[in-house]
N, C-alpha and C. Protein backbone atom coordinates (compact mmCIF):
# COMPACT_ATOMS: atom_id res chain seq x y z
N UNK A 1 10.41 5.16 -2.05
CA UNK A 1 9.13 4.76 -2.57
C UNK A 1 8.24 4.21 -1.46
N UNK A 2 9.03 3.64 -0.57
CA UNK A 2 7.67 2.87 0.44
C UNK A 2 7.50 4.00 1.84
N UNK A 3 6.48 3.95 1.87
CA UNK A 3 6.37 4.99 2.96
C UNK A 3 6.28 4.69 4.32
N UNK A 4 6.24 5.38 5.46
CA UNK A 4 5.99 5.16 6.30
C UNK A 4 4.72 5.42 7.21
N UNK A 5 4.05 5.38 7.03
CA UNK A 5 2.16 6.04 7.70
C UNK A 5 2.06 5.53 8.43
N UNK A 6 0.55 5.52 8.83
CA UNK A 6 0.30 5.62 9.86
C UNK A 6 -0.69 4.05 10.04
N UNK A 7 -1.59 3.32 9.03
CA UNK A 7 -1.87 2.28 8.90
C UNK A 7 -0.66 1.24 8.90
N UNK A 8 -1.07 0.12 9.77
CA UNK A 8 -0.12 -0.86 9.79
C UNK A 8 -0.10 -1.92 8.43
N UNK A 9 0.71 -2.55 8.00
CA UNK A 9 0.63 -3.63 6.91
C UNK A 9 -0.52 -4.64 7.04
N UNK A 10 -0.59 -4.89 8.16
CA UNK A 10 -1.79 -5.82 8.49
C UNK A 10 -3.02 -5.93 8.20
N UNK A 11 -3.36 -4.16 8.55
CA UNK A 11 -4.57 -3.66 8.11
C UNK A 11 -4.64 -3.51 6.85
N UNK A 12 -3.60 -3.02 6.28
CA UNK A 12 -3.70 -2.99 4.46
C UNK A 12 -4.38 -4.28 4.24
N UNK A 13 -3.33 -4.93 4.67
CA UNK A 13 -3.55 -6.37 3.87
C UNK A 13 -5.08 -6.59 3.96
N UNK A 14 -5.65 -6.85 5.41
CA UNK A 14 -7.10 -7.14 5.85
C UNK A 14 -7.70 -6.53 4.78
N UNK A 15 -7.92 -4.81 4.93
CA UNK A 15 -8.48 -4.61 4.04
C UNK A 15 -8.46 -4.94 2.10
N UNK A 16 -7.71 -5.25 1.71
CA UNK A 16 -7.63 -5.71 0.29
C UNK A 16 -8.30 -7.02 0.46
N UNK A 17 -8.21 -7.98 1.43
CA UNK A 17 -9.18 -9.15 1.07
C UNK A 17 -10.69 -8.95 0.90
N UNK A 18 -10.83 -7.47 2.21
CA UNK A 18 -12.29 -6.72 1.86
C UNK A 18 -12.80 -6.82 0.65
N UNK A 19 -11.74 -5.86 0.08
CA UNK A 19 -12.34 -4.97 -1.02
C UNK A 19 -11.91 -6.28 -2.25
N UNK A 20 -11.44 -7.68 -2.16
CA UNK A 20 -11.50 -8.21 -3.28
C UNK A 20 -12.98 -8.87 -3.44
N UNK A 21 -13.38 -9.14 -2.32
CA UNK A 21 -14.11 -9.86 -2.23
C UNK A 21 -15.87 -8.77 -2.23
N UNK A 22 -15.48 -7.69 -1.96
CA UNK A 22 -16.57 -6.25 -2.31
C UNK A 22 -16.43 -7.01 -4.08
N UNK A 23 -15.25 -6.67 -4.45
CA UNK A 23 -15.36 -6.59 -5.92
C UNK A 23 -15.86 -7.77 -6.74
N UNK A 24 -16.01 -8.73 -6.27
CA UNK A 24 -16.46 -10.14 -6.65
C UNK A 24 -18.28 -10.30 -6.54
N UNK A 25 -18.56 -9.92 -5.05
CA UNK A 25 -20.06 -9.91 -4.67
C UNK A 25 -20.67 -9.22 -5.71
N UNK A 26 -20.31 -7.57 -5.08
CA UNK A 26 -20.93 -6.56 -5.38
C UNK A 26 -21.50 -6.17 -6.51
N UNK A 27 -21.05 -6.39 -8.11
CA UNK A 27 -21.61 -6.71 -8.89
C UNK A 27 -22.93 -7.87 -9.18
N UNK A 28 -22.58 -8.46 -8.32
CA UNK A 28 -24.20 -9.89 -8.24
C UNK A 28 -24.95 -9.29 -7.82
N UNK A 29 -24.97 -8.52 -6.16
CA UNK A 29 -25.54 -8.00 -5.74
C UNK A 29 -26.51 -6.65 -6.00
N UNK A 30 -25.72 -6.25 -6.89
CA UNK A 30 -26.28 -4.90 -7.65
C UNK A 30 -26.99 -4.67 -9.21
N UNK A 31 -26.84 -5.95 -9.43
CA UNK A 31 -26.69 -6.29 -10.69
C UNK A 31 -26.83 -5.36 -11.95
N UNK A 32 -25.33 -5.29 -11.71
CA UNK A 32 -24.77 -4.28 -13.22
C UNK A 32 -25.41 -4.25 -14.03
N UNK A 33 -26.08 -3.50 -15.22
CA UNK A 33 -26.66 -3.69 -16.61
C UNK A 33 -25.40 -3.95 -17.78
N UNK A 34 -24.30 -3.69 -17.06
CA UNK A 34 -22.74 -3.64 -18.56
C UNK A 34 -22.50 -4.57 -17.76
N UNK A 35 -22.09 -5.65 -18.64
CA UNK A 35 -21.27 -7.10 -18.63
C UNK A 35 -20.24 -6.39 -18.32
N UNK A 36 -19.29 -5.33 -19.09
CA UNK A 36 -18.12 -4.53 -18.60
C UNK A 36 -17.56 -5.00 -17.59
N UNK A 37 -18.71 -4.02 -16.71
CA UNK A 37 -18.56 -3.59 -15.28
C UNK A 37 -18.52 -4.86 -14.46
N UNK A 38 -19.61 -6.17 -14.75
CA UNK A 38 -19.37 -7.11 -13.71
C UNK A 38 -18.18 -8.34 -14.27
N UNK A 39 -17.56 -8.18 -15.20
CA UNK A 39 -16.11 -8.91 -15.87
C UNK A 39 -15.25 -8.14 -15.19
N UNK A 40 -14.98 -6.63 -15.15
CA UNK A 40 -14.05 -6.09 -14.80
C UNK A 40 -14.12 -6.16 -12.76
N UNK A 41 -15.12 -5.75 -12.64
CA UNK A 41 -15.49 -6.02 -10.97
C UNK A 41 -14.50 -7.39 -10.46
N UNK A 42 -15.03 -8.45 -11.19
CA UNK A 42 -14.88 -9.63 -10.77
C UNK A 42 -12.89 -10.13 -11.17
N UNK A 43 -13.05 -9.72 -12.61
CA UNK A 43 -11.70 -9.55 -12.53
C UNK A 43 -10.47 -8.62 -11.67
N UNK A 44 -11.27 -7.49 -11.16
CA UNK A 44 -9.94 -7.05 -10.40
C UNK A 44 -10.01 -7.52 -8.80
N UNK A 45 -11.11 -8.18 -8.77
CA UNK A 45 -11.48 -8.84 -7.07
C UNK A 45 -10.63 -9.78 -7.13
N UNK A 46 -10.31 -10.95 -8.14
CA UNK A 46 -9.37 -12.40 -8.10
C UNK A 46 -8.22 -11.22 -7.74
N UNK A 47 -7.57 -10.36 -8.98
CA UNK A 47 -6.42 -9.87 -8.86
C UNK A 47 -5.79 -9.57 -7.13
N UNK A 48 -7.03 -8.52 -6.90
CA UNK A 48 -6.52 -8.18 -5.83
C UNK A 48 -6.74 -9.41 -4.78
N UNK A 49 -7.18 -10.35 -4.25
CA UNK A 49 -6.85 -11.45 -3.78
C UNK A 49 -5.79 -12.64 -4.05
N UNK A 50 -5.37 -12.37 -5.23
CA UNK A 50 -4.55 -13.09 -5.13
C UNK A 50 -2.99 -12.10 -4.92
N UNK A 51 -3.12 -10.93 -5.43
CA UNK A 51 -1.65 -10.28 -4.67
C UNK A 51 -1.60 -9.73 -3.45
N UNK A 52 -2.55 -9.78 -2.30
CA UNK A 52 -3.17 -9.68 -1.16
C UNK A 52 -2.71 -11.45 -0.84
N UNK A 53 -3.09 -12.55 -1.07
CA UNK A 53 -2.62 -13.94 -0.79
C UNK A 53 -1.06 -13.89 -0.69
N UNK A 54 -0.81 -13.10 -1.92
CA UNK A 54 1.20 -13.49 -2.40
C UNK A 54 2.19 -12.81 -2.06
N UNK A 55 1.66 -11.77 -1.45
CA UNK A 55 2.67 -10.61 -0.92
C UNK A 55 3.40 -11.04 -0.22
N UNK A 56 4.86 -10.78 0.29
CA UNK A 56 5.61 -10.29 1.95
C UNK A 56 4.52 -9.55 2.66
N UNK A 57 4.01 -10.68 3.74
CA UNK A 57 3.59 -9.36 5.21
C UNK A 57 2.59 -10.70 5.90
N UNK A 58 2.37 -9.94 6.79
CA UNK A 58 1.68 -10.62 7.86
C UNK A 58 0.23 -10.99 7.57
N UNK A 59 -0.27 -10.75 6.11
CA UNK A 59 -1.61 -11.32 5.95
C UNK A 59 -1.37 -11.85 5.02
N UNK A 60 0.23 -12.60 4.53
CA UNK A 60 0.09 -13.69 3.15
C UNK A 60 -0.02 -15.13 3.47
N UNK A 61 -0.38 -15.74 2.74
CA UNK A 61 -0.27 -16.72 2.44
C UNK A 61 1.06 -17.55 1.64
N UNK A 62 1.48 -17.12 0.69
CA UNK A 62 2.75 -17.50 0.68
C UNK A 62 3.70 -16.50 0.13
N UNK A 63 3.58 -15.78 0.60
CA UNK A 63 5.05 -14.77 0.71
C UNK A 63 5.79 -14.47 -0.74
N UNK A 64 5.05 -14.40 -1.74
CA UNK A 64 6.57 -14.64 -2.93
C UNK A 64 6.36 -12.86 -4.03
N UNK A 65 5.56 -12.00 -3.40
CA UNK A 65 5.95 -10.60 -4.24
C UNK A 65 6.31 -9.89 -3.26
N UNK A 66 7.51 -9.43 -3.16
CA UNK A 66 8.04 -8.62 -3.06
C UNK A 66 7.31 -6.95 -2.82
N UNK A 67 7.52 -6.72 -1.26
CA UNK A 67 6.15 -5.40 -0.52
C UNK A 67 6.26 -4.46 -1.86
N UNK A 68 7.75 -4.10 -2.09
CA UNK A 68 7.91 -3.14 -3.40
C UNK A 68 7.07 -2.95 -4.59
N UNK A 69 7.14 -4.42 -5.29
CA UNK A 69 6.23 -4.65 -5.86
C UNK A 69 4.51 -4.59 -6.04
N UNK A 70 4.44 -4.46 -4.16
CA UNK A 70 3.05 -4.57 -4.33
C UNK A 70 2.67 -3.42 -4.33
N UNK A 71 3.66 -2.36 -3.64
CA UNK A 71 3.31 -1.05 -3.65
C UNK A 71 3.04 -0.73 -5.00
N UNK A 72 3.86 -0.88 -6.12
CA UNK A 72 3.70 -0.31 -7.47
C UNK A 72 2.23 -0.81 -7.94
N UNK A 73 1.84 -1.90 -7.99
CA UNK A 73 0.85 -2.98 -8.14
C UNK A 73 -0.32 -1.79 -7.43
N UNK A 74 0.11 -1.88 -6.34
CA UNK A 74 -1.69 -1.00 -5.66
C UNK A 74 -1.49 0.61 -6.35
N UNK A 75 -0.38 1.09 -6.81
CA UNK A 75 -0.58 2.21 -7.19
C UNK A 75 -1.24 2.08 -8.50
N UNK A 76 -0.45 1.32 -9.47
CA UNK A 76 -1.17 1.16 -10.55
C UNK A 76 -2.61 0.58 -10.70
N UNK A 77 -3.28 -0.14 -9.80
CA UNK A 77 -4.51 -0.53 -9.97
C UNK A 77 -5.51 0.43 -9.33
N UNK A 78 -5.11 1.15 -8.65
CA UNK A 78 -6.02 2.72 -8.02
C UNK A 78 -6.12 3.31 -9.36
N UNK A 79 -4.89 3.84 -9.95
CA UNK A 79 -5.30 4.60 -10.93
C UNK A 79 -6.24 3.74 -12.54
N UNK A 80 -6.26 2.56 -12.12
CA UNK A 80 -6.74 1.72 -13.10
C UNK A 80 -8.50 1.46 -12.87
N UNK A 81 -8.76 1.53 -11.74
CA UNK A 81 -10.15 1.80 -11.09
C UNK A 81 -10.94 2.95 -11.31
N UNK A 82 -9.91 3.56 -11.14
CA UNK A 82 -10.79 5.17 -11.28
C UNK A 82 -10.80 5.18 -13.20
N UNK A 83 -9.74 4.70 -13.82
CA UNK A 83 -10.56 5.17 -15.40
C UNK A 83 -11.03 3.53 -16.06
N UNK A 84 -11.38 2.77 -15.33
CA UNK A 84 -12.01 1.59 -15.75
C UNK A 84 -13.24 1.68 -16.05
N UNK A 85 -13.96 2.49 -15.81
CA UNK A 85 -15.21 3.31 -16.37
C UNK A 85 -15.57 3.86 -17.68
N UNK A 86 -14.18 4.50 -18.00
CA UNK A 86 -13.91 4.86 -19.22
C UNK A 86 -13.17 4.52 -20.29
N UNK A 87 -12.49 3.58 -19.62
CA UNK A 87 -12.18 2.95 -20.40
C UNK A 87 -13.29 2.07 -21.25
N UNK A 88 -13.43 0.94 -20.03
CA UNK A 88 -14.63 0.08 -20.78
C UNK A 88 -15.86 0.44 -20.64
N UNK A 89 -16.38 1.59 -21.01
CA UNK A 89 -17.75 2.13 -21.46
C UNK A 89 -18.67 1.88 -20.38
N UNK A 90 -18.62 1.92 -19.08
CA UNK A 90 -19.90 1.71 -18.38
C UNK A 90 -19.36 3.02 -17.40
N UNK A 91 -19.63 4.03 -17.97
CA UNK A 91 -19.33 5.41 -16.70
C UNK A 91 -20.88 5.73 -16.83
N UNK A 92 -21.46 5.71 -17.88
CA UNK A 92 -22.86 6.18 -18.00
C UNK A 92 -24.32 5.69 -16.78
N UNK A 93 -23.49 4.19 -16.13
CA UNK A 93 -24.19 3.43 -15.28
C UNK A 93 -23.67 3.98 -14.17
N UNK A 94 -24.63 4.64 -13.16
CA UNK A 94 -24.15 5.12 -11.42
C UNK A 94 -23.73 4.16 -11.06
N UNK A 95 -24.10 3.06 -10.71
CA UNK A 95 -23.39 1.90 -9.76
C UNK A 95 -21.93 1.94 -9.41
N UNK A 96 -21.39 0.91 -10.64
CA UNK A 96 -20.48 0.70 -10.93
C UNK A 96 -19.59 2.06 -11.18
N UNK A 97 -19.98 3.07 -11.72
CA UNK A 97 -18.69 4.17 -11.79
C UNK A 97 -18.90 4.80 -10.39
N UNK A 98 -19.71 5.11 -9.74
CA UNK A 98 -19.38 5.39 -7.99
C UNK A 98 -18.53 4.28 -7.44
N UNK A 99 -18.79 3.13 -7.47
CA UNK A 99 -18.15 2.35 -6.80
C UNK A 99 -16.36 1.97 -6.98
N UNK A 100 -16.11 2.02 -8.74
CA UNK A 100 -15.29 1.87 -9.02
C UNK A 100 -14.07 2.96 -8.60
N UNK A 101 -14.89 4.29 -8.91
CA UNK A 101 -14.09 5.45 -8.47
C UNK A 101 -13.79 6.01 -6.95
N UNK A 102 -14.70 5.32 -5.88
CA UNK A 102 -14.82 5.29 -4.45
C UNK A 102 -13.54 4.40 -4.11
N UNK A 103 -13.67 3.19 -4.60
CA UNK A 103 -12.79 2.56 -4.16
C UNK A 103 -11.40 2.69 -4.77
N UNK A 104 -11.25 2.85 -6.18
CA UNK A 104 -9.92 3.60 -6.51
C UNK A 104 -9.09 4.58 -5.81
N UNK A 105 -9.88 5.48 -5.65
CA UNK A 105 -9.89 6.19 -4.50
C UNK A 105 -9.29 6.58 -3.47
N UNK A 106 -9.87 5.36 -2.69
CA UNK A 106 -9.95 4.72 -1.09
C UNK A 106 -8.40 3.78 -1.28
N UNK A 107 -8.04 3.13 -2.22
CA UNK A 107 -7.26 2.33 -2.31
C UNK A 107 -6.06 2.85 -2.42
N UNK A 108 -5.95 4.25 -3.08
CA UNK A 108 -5.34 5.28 -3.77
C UNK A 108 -4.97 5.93 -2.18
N UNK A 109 -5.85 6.26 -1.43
CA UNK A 109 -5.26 6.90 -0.07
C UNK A 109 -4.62 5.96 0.65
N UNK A 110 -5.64 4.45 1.18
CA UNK A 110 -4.99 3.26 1.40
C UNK A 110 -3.29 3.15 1.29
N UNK A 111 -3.00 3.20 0.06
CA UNK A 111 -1.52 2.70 -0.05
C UNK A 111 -0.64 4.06 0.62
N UNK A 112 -0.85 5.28 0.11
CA UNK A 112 -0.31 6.28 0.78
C UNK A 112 0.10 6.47 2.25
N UNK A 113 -1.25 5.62 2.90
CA UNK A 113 -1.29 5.91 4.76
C UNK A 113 -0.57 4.26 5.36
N UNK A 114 -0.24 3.74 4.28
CA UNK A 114 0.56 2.12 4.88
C UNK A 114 1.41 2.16 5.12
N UNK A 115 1.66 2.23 6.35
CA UNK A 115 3.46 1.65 7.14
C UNK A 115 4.05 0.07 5.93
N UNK A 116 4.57 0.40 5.54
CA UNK A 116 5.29 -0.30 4.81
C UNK A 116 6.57 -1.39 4.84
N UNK A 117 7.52 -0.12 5.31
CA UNK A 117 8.56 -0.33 5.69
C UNK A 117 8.57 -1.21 7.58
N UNK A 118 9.34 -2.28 7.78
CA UNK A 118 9.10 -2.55 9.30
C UNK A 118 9.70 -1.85 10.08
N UNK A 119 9.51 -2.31 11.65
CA UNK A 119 9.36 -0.99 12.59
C UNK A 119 11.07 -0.69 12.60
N UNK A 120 12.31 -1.50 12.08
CA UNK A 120 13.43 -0.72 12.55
C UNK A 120 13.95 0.03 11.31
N UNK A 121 13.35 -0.12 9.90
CA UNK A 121 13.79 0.74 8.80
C UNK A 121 13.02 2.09 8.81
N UNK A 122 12.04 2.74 9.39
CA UNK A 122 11.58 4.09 9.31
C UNK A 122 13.09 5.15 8.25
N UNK A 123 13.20 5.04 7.18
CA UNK A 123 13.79 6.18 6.61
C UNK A 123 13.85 7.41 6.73
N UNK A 124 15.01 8.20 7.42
CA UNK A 124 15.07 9.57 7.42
C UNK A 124 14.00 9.73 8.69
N UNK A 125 13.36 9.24 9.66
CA UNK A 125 13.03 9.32 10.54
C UNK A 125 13.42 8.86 11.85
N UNK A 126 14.92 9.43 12.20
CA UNK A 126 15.52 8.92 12.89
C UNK A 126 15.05 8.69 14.29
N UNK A 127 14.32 9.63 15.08
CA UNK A 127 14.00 9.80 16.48
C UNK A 127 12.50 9.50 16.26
N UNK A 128 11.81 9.49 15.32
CA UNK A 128 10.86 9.10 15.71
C UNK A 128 10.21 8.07 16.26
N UNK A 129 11.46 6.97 16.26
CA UNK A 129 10.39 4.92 17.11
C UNK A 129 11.51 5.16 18.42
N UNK A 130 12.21 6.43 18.88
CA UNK A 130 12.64 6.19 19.81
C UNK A 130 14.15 5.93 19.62
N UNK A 131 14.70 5.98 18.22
CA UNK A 131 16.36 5.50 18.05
C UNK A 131 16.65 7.03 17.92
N UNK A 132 18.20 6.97 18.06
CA UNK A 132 19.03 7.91 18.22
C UNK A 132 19.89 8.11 17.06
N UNK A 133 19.61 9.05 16.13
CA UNK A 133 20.38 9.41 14.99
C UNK A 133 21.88 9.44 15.66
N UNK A 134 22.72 8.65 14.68
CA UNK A 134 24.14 8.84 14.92
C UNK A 134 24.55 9.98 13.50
N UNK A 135 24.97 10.75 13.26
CA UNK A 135 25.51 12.12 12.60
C UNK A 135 26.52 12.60 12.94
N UNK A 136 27.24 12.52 13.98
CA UNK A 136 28.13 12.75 14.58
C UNK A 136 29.19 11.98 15.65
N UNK A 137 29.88 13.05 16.34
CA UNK A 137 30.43 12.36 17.33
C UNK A 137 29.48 12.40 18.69
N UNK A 138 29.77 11.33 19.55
CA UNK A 138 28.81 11.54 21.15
C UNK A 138 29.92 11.97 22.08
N UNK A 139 29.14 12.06 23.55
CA UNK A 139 30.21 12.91 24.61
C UNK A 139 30.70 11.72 24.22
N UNK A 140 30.58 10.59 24.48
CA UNK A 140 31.70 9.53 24.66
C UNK A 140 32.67 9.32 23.57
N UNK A 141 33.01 10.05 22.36
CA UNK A 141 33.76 9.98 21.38
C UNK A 141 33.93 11.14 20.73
N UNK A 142 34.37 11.79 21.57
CA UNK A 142 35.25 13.57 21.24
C UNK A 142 35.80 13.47 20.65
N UNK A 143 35.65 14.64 19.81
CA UNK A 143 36.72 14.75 18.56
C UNK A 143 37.52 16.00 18.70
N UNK A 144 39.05 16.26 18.87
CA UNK A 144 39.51 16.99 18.57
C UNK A 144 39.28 18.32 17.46
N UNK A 145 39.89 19.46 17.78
CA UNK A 145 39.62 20.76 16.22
C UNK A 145 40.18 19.76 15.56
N UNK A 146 41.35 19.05 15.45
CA UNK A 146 42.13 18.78 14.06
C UNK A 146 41.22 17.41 13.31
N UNK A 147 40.18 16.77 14.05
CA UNK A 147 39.89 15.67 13.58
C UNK A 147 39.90 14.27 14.04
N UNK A 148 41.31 14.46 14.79
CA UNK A 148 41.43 13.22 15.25
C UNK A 148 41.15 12.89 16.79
N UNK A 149 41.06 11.89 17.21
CA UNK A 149 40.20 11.64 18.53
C UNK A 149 41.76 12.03 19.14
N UNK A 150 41.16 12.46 20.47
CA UNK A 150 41.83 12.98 21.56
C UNK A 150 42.69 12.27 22.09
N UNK A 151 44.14 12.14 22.85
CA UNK A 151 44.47 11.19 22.97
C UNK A 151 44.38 11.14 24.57
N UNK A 152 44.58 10.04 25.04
CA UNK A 152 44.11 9.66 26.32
C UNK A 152 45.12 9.49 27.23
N UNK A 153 44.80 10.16 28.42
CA UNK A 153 45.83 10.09 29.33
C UNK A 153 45.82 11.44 30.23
């Protein structure tokens, strides 16, 4: 489930304080005509600041969800952005449904391109940080046809 990309955790993180705090303004700033849109704006800006604050990683504050978790968390709230429009009735207003669906989106690629995992777990990518897949035997531990190591002498 957690991937390995090409954005570092750091930057995730940075960016989600962005975009909580996009989601908090930006409705004042634009000023929504659907209450909807600036309840829901504002409500998913706390959200995402505060699981952006609580995560495991190098931009929390106190550490207590679990990266796993947050991965599921940003997946489910991408796809919750993009039909929050339609859900709560303000798709008919440009603002807010460009914005909502831009950043769903964006958040939606976001989690996809996040190094996740730290630099010595890369999964199934053995040679790529420079380690040496063990799969076998090395010259230094020959193995006999029958199996068993060679005997010495």
């Amino acid at each position: 489930m957690l991937r390995d990309g090409p954005v570092p955790r750091a930057v995730h993180g940075a960016i989600e304080y962005v975009a909580a705090i996009a989601f908090i303004v930006v409705p004042l700033l634009l000023d929504y005509n659907s209450e909807a849109a600036v309840a829901t704006s504002i409500i998913v800006g706390i959200v995402i600041l505060i699981a952006a604050a609580s995560t495991e990683g190098p931009t929390s504050l106190v550490n207590q969800i679990p990266i796993a978790a947050h991965v599921v968390l940003d997946y489910l709230l991408a796809i919750f952005l993009i039909a929050a429009p339609f859900l709560f009735g303000f798709a008919q207003e440009s603002a807010p449904l460009i914005f909502f669906i831009a950043l769903g989106v964006a958040h939606l690629l976001l989690t996809i391109a996040t190094r996740f995992l730290p630099e010595g777990e890369a999964g199934g990518q053995g040679g790529r940080r420079g380690r040496r897949a063990r799969s076998g035997p090395t010259e230094e531990e020959p193995v006999a046809a029958s199996g068993e190591p060679p005997a010495s002498g």
